[in-house]
N, C-alpha and C. Protein backbone atom coordinates (compact mmCIF):
# COMPACT_ATOMS: atom_id res chain seq x y z
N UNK A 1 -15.44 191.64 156.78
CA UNK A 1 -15.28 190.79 155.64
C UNK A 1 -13.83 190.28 155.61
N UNK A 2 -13.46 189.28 155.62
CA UNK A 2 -12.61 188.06 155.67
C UNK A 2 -12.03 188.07 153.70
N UNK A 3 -10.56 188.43 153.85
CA UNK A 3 -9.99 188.17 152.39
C UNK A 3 -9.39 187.54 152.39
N UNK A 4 -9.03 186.64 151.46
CA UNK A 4 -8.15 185.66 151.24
C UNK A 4 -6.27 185.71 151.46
N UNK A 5 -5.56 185.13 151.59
CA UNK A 5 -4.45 185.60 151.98
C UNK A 5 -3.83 185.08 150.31
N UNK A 6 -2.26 186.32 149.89
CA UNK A 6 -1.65 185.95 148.49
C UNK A 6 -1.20 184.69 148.79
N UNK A 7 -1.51 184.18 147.32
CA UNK A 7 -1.23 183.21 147.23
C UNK A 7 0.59 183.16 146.75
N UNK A 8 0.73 184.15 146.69
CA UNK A 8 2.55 184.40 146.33
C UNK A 8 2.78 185.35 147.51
N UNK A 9 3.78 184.62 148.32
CA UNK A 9 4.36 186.30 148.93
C UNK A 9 6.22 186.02 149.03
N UNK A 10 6.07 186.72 148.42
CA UNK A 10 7.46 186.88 148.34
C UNK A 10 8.66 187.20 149.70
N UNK A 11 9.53 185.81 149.50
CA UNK A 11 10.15 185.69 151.07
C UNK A 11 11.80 186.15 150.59
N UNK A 12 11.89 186.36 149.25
CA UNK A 12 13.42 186.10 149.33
C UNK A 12 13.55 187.29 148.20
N UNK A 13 14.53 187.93 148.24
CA UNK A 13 14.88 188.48 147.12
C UNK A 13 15.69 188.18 145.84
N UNK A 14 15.13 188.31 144.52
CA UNK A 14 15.02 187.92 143.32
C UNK A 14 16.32 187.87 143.08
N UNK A 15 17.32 186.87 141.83
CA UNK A 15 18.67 187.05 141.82
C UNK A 15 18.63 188.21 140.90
N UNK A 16 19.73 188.38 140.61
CA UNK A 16 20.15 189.87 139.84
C UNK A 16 19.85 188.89 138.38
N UNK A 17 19.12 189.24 137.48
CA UNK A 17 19.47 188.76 136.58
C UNK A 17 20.77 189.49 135.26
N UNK A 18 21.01 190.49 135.75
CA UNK A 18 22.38 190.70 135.53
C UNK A 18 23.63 190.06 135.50
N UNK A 19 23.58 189.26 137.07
CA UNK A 19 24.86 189.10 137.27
C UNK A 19 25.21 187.09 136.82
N UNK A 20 26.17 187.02 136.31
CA UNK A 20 27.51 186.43 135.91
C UNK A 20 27.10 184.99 136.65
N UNK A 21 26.25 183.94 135.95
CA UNK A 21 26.32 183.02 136.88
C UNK A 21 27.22 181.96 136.45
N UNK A 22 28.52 181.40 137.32
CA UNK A 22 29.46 180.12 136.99
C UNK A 22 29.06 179.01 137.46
N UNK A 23 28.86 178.30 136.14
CA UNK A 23 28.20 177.62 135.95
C UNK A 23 29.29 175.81 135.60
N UNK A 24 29.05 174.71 136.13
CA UNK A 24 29.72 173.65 136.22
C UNK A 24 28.87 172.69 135.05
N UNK A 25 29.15 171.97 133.84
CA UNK A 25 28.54 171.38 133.03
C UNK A 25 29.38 169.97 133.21
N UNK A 26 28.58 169.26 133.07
CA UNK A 26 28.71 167.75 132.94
C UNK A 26 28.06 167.11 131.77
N UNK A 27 28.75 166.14 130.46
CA UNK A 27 27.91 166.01 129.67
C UNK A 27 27.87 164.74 130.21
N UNK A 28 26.25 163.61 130.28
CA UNK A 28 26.62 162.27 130.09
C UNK A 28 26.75 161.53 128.95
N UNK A 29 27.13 160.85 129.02
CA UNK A 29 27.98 159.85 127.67
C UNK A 29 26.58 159.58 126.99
N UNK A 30 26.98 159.16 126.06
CA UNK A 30 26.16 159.18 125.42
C UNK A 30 25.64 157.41 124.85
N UNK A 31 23.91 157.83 124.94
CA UNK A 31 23.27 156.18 124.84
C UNK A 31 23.62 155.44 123.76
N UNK A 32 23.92 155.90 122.89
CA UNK A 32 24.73 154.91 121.51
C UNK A 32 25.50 154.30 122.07
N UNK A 33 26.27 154.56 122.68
CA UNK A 33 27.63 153.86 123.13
C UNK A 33 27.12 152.32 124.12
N UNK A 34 27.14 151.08 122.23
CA UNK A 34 27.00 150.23 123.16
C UNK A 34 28.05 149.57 123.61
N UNK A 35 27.40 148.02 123.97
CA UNK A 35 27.80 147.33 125.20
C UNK A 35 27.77 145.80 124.14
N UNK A 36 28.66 144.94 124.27
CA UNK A 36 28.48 143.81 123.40
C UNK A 36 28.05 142.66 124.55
N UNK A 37 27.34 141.99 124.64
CA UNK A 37 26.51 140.83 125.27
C UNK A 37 27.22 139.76 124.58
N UNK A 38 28.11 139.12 125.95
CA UNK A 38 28.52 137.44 125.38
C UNK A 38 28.21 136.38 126.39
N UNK A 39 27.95 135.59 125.47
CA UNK A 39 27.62 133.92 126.02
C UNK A 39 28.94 132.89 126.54
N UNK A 40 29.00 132.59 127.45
CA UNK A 40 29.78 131.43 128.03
C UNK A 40 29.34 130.61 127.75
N UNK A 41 30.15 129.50 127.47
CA UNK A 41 29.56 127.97 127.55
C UNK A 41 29.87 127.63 128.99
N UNK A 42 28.65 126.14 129.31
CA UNK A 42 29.19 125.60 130.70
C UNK A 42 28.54 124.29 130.09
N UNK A 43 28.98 123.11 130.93
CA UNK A 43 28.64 121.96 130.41
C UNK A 43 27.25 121.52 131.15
N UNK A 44 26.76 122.27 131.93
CA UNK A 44 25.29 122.32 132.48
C UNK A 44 24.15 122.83 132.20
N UNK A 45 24.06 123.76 131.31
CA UNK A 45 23.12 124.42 131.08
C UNK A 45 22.08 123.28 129.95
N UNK A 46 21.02 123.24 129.80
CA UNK A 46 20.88 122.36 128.42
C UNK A 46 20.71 123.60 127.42
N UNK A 47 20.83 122.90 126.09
CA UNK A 47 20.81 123.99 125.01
C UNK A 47 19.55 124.01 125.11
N UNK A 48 18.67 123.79 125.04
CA UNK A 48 16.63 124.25 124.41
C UNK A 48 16.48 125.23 125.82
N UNK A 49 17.18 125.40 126.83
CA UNK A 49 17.21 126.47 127.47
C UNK A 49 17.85 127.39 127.04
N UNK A 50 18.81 127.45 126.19
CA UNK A 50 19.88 128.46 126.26
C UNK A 50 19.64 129.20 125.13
N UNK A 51 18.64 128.34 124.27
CA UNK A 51 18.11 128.99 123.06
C UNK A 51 16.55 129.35 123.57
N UNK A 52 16.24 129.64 124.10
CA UNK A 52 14.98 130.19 125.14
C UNK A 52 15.29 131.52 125.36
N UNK A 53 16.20 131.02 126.39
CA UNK A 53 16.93 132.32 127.27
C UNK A 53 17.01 133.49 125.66
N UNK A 54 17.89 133.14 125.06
CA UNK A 54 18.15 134.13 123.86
C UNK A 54 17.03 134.19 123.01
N UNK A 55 16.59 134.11 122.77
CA UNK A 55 15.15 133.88 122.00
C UNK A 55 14.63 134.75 123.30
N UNK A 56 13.88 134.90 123.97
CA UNK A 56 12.87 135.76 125.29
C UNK A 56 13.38 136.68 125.53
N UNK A 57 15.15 136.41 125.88
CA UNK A 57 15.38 137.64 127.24
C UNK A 57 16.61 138.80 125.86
N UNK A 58 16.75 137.91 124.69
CA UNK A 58 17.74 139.36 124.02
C UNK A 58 17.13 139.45 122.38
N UNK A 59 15.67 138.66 122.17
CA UNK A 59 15.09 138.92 121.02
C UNK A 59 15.84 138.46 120.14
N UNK A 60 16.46 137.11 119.76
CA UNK A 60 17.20 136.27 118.44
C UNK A 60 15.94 135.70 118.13
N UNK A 61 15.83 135.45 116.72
CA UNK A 61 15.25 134.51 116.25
C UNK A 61 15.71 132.92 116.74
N UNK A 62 14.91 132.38 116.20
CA UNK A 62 15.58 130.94 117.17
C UNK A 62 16.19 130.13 116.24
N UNK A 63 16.38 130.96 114.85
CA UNK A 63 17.64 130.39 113.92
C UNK A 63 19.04 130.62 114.87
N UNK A 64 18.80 132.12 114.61
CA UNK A 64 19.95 132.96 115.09
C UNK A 64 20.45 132.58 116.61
N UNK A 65 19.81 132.55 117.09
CA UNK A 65 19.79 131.34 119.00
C UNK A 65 20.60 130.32 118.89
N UNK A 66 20.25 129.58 117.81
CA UNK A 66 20.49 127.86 117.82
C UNK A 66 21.99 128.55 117.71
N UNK A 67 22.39 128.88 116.35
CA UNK A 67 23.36 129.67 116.02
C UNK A 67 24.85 129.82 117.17
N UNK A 68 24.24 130.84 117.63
CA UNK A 68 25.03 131.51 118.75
C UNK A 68 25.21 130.67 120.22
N UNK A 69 24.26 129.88 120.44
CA UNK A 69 24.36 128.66 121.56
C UNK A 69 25.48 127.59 121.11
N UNK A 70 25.07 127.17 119.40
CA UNK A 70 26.42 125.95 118.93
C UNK A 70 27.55 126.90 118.93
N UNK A 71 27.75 128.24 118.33
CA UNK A 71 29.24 128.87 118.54
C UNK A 71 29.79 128.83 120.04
N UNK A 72 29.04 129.19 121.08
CA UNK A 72 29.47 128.87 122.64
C UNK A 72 29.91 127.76 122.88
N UNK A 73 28.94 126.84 122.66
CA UNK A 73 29.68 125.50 122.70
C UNK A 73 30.79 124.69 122.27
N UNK A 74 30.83 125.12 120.98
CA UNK A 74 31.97 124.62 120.77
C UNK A 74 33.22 125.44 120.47
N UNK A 75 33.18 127.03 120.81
CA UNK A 75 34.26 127.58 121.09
C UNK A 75 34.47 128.42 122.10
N UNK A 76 33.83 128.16 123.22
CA UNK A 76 33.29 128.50 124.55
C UNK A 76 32.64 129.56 124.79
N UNK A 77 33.09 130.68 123.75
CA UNK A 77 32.30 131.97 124.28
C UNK A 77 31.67 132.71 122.37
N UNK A 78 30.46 133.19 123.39
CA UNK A 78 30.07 133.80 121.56
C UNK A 78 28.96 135.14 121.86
N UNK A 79 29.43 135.58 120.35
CA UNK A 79 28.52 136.98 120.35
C UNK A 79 26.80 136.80 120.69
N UNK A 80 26.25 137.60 121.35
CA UNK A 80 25.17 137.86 121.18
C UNK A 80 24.26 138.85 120.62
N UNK A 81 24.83 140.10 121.10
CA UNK A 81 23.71 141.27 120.70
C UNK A 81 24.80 142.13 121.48
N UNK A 82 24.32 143.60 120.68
CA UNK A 82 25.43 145.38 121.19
C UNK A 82 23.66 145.89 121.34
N UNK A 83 23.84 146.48 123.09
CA UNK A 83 22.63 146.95 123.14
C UNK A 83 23.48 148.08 124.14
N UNK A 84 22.76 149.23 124.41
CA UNK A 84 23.05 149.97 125.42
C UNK A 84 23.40 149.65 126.66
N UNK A 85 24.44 150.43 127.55
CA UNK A 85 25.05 149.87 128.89
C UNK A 85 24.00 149.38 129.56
N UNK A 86 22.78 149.84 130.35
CA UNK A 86 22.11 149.87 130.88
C UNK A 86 20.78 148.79 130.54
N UNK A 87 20.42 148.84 129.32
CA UNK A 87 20.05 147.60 128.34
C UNK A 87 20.36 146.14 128.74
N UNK A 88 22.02 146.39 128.14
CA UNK A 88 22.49 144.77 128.36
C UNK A 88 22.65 144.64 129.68
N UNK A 89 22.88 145.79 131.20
CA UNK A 89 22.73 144.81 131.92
C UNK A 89 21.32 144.40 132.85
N UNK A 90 20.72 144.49 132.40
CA UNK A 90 19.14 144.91 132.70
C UNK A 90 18.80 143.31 132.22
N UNK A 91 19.34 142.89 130.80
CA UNK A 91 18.68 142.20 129.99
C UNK A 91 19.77 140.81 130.86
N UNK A 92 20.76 140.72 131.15
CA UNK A 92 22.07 139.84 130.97
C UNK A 92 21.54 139.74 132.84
N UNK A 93 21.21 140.88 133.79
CA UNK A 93 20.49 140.29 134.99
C UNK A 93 18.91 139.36 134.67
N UNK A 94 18.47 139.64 133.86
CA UNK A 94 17.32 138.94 133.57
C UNK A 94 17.68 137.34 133.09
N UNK A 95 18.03 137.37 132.54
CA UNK A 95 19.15 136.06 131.69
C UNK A 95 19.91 135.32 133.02
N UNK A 96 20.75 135.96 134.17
CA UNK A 96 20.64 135.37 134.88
C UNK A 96 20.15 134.71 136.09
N UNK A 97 19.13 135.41 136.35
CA UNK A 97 18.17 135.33 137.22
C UNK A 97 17.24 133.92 136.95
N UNK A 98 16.96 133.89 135.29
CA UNK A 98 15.89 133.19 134.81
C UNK A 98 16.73 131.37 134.83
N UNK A 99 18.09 131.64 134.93
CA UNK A 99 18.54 130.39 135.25
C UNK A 99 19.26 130.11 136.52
N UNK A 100 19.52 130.97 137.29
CA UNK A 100 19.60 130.87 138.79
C UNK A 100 18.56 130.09 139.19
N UNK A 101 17.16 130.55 138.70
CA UNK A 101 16.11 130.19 139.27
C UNK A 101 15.73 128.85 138.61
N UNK A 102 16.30 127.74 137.91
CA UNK A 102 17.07 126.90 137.59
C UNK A 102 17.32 126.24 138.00
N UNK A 103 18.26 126.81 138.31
CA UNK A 103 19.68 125.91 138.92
C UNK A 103 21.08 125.77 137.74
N UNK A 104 20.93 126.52 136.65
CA UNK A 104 21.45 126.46 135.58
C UNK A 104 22.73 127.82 135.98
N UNK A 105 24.40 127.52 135.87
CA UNK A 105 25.05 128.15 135.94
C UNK A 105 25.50 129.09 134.12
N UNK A 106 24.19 129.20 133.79
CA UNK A 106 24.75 130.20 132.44
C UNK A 106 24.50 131.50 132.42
N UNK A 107 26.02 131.87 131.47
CA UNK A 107 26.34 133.21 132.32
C UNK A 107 26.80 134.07 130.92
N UNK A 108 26.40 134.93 131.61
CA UNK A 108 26.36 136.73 130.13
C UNK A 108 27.68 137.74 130.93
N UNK A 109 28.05 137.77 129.74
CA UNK A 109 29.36 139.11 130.32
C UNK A 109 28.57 140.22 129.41
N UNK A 110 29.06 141.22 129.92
CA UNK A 110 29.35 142.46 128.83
C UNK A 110 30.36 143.54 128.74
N UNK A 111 30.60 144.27 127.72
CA UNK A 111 31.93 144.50 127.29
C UNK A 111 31.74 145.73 126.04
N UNK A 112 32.74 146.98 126.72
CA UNK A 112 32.18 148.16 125.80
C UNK A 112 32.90 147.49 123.74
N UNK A 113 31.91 148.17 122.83
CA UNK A 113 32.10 147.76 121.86
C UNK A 113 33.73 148.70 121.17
């Protein structure tokens, strides 16, 4: 008769759970810590894109769009949205991608708050 072989076999011996383990901690920063999203002006982009772009790719109303597209324009650079590091640049590669693919040179910085 044929038995099955353990399904545990023990190859190594167990640590001491006694002994003293030194131990290295790293905290990561923390996800609150945002990131402020700004708009450039360029004299190429058209605005009913640029209020698209913000409106789709960072969730403005398209009051708040129109808004923030005329502040770019006429004082070259303007607030958009404080979203997480990783967020804004996720969102600000999306934003430029969607006018690369274009041909539209408009462009998102970001910048700790």
């Amino acid at each position: 008769m044929l038995t099955n072989p353990p399904l545990y076999r023990e190859t190594a011996p167990m640590p001491n759970t006694e002994q003293e383990l030194d131990l290295d901690w790293q905290v990561a920063p923390e996800e609150s810590e945002l990131w402020r999203v700004l708009i450039h002006n360029d004299d190429v982009t058209p605005m009913d894109f640029v209020v698209y772009v913000l409106c789709h790719i960072f969730d403005l109303t398209s009051s708040r769009a129109q808004a923030v597209m005329l502040k770019a324009h006429y004082a070259g650079l303007a607030y958009v949205t404080s979203l997480a590091r990783e967020e804004a640049k996720y969102r600000v590669g999306q934003a430029h991608g969607l006018a690369r693919g274009k041909g539209y040179p408009l462009t998102f910085t970001i910048e700790p708050e």
